[in-house]
Protein backbone atom coordinates (compact mmCIF):
# COMPACT_ATOMS: atom_id res chain seq x y z
CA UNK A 1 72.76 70.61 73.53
CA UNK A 2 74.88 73.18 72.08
CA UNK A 3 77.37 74.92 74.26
CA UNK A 4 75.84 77.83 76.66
CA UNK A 5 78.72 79.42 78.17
CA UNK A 6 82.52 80.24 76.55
CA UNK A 7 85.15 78.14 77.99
CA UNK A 8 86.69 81.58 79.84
CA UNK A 9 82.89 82.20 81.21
CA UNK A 10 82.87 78.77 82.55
CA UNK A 11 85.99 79.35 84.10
CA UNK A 12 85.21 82.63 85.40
CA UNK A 13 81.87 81.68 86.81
CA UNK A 14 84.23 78.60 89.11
CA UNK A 15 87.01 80.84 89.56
CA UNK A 16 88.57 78.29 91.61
CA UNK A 17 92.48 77.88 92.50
CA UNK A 18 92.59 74.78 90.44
CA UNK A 19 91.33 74.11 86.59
CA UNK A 20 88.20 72.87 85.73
CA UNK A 21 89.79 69.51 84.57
CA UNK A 22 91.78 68.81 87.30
CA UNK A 23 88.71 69.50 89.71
CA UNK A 24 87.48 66.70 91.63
CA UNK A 25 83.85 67.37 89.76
CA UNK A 26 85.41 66.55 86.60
CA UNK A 27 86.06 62.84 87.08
CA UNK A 28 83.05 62.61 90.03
CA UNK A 29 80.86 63.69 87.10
CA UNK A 30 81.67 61.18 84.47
CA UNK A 31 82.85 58.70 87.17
CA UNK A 32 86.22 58.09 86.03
CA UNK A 33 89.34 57.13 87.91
CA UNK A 34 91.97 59.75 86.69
CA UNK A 35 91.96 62.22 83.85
CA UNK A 36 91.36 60.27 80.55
CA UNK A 37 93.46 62.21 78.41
CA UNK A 38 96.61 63.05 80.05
CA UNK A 39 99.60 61.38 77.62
CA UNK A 40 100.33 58.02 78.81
CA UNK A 41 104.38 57.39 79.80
CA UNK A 42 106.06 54.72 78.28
CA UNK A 43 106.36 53.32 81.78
CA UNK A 44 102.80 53.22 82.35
CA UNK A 45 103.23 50.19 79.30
CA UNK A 46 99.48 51.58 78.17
CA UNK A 47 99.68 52.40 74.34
CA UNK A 48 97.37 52.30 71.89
CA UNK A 49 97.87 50.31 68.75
CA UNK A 50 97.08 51.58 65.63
CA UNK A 51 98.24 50.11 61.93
CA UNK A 52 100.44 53.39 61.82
CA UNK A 53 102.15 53.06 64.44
CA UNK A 54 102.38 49.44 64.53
CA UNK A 55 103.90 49.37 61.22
CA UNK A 56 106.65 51.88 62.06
CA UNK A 57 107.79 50.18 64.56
CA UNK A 58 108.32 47.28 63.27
CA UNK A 59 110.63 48.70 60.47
CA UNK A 60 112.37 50.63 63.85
CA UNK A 61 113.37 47.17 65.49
CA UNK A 62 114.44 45.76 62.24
CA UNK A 63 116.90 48.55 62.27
CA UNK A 64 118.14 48.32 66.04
CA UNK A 65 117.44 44.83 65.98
CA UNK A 66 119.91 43.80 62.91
CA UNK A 67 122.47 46.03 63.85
CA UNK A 68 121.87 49.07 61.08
CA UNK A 69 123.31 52.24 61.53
CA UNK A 70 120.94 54.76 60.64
CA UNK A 71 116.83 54.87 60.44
CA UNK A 72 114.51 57.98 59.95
CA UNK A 73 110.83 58.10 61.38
CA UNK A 74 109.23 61.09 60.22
CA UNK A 75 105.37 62.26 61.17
CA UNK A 76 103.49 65.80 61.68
CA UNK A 77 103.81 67.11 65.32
CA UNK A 78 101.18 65.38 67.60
CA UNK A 79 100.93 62.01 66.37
CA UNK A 80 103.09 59.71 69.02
CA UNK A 81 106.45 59.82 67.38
CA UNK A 82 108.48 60.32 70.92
CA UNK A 83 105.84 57.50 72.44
CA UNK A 84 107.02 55.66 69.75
CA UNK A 85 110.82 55.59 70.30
CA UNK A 86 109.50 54.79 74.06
CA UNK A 87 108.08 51.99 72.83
CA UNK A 88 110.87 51.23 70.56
CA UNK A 89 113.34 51.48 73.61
CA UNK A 90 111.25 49.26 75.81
CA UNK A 91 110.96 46.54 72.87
CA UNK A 92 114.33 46.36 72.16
CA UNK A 93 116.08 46.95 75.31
CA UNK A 94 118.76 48.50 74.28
CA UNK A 95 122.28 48.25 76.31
CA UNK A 96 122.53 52.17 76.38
CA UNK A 97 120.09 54.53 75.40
CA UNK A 98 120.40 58.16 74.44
CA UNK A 99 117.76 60.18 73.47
CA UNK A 100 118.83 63.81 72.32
CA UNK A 101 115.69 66.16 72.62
CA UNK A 102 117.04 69.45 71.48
CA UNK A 103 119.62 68.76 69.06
CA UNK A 104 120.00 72.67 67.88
CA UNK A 105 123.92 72.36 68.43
CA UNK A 106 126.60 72.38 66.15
CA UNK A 107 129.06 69.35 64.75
CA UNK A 108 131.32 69.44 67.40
CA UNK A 109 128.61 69.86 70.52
CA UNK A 110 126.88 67.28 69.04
CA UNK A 111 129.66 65.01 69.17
CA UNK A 112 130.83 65.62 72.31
CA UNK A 113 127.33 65.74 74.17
CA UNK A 114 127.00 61.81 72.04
CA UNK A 115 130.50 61.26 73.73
CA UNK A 116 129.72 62.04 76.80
CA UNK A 117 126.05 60.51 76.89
CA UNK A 118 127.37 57.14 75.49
CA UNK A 119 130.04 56.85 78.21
CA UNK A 120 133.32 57.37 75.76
CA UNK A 121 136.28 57.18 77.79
CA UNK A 122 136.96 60.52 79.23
CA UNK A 123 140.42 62.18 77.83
CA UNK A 124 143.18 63.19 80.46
CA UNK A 125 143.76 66.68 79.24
CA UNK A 126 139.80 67.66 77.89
CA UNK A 127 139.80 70.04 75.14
CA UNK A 128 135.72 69.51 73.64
CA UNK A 129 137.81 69.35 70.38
CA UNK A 130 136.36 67.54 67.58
CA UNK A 131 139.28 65.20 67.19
CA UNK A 132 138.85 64.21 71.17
CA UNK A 133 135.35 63.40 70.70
CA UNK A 134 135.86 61.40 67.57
CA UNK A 135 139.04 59.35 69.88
CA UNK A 136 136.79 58.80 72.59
CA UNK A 137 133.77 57.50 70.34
CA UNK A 138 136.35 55.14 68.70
CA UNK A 139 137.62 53.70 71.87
CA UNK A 140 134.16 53.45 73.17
CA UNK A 141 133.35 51.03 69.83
CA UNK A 142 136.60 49.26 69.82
CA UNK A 143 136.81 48.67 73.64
CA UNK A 144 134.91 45.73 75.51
CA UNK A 145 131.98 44.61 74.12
CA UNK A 146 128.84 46.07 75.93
CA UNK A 147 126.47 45.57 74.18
CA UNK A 148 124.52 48.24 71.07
CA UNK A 149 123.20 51.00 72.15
CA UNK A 150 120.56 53.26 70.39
CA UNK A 151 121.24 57.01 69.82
CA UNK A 152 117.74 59.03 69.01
CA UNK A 153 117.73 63.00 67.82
CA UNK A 154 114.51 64.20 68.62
CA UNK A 155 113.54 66.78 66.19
CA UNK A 156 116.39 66.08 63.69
CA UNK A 157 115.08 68.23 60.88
CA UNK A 158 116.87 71.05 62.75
CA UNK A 159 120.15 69.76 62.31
CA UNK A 160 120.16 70.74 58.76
CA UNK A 161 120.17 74.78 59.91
CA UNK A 162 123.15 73.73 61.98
CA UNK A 163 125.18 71.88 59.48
CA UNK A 164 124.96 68.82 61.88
CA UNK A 165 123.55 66.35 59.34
CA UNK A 166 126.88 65.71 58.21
CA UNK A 167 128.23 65.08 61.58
CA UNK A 168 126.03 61.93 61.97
CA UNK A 169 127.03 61.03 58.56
CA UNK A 170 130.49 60.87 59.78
CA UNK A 171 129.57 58.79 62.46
CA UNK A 172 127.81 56.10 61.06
CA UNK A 173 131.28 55.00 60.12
CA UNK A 174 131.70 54.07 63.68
CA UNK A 175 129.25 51.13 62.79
CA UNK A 176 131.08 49.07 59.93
CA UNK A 177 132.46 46.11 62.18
CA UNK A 178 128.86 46.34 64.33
CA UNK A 179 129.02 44.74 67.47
CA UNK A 180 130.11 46.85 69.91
CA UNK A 181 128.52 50.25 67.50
CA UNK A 182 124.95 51.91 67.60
CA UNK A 183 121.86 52.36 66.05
CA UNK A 184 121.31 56.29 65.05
CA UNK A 185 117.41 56.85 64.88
CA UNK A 186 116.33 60.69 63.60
CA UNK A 187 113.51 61.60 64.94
CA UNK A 188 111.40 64.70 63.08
CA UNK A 189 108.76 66.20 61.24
CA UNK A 190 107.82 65.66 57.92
CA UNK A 191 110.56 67.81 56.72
CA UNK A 192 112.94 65.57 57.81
CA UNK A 193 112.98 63.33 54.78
CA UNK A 194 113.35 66.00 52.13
CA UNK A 195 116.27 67.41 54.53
CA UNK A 196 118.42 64.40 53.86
CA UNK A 197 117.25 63.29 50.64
CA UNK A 198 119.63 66.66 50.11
CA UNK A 199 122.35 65.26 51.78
CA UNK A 200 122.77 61.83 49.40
CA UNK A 201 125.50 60.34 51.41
CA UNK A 202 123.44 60.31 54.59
CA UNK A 203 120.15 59.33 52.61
CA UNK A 204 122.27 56.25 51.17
CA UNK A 205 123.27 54.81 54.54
CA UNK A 206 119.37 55.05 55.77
CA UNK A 207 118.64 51.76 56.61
CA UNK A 208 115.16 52.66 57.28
CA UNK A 209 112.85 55.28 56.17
CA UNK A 210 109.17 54.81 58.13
CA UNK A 211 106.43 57.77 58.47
CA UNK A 212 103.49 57.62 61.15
CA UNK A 213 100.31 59.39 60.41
CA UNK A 214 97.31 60.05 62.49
CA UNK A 215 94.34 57.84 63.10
CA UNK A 216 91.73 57.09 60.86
CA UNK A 217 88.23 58.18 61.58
CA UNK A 218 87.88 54.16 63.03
CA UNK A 219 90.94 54.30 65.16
CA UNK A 220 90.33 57.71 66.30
CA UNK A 221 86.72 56.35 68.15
CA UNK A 222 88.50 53.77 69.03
CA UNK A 223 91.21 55.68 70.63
CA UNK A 224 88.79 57.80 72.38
CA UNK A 225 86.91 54.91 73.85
CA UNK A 226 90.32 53.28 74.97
CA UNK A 227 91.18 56.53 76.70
CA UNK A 228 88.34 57.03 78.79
CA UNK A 229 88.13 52.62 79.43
CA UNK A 230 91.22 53.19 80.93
CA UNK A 231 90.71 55.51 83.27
CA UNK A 232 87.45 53.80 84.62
CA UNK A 233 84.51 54.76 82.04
CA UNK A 234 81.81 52.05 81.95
CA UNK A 235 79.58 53.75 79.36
CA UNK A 236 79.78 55.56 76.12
CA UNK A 237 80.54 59.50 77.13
CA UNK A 238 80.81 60.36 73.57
CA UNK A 239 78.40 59.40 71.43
CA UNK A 240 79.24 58.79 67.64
CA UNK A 241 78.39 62.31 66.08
CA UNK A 242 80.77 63.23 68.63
CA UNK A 243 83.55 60.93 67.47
CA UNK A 244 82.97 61.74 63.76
CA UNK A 245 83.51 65.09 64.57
CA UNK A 246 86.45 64.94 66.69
CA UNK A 247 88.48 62.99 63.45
CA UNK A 248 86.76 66.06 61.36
CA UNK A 249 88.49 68.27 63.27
CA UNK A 250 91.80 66.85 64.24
CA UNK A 251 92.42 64.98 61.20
CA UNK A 252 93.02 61.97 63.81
CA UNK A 253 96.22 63.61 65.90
CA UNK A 254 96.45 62.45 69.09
CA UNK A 255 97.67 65.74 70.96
CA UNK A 256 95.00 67.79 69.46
CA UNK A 257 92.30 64.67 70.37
CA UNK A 258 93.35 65.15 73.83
CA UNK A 259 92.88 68.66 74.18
CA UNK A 260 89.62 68.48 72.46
CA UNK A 261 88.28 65.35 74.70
CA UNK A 262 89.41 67.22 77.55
CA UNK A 263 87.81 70.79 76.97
CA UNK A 264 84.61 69.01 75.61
CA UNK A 265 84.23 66.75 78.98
CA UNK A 266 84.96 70.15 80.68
CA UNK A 267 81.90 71.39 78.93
CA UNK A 268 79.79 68.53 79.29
CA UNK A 269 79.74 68.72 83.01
CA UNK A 270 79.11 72.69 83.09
CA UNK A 271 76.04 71.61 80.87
CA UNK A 272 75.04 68.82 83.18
CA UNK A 273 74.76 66.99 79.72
CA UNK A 274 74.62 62.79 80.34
CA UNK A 275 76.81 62.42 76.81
CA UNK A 276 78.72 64.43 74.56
CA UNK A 277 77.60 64.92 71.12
CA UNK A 278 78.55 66.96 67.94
CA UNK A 279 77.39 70.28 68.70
CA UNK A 280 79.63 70.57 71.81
CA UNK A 281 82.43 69.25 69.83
CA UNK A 282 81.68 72.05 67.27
CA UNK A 283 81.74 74.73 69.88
CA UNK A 284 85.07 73.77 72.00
CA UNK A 285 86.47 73.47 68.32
CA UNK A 286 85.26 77.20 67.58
CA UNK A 287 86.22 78.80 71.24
CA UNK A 288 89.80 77.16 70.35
CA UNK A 289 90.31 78.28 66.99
CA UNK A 290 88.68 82.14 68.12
CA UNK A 291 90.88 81.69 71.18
CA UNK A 292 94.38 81.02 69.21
CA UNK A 293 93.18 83.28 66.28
CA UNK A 294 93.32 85.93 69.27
């Protein structure tokens, strides 16, 4: 049954204080236990494995694992990479991590926020200068041994605008006698790779390159079905048109399978519809695309 009602009508017609979704009706309709499709925290330890995924992080732990300086996971925006660097942090239990999430600093911020982060010996008379970060990195890798830790820069393909890129290639020097040094991971889009295949020194000291994708049209039911398992479903709420048509129009990325899943169920119990199929799909899918058109 196609879709009767926009998503704002819907809304407007239960102008309530809270959302639709995060109305008790919404999981006392498809008798679920919590919201399906809210993203999972690496501390939850619930991820989904997909060949993707799975294969980047195995090249990951070779990296951190083996003591390299300097890997690379690129993917579009969506697809799990931060989940993935959870998981990569909770596989290899590292003895200090860092993970940078807006690295849009120059050089020598960079280098003192890795200083500081890391636990570099503090300097008596601080300055911020380059030169004092660098001595306090150094005596951080040459003091006692504590252990690698594992440095990740989030969205790393901005550090090209900033100049930064060298920076790190400057401090993967820090790693030639390895025990005490870290592992850099970069962390970006796909741009990432083409911004330091420019920079050949840095590209020549990547240990690693690895790309996730999303799901196929298989993984992506089978994501969906995990999902709503999860969080208590004991029958099929999609049904397969529905699936087909949620990879059709997401081209299998998680974030935008979430939203969709979410609106759609959202719909589905407005409708007082039993299951979700491919024309309710098809209309969340055009009320989102009017809506951001807009």
């Amino acid at each position: 049954m196609a879709a009767s009602l926009s998503l704002e009508a819907r809304s407007t017609c239960r102008s309530t204080a809270t959302p639709l979704a995060s109305h008790p009706m919404y999981l006392d309709y498809w008798q679920l236990s919590r919201k399906p499709f809210e993203t999972p925290s690496a501390a939850s330890g619930r991820f989904f494995a997909c060949e993707s995924q799975d294969g980047a992080l195995l090249k990951l732990r070779y990296a951190v694992e083996n003591g390299r300086a300097l890997a690379a996971l690129a993917g579009p925006s969506g697809v799990g990479k931060t989940l993935l660097v959870r998981r990569l942090a909770e596989t290899t239990r590292p003895a200090k991590l860092v993970h940078l999430v807006f690295p849009q600093m120059s050089g020598r911020d960079l280098l003192a926020y890795l200083a500081e982060r890391l636990g570099a010996p503090t300097a008596s008379n601080a300055t911020g200068s380059v030169e004092e970060s660098v001595r306090r990195i150094e005596g951080l890798v040459n003091g006692t041994d504590t252990g690698r830790a594992l440095v990740v820069i989030d969205e790393a393909h901005l550090l090209e605008d900033t100049g930064a890129l060298e920076t790190l290639r400057l401090l993967t020097n820090f790693n030639d006698d390895g025990a005490t040094a870290f592992t850099l991971v970069l962390v970006g889009q796909m741009r990432l790779l083409s911004c330091v295949a420019r920079h050949a020194a840095l590209d020549e000291r990547l240990a690693v390159k690895t790309l996730v994708r999303g799901f196929t049209a298989a993984e992506t039911a089978q994501y969906v079905r995990w999902r709503l398992t999860e969080a208590g479903a004991e029958r099929e709420l999609f049904d397969k048109g529905a699936l087909q048509r949620l990879f059709t129009h997401t081209g299998g990325v998680a974030r935008q399978i979430d939203r969709l899943c979410d609106l759609a169920l959202v719909v589905g119990m407005s409708d007082q519809t039993p299951t979700l199929g491919s024309g309710q799909i098809d209309a969340v899918q055009r009320e989102l695309v009017t809506v951001g058109a807009d």
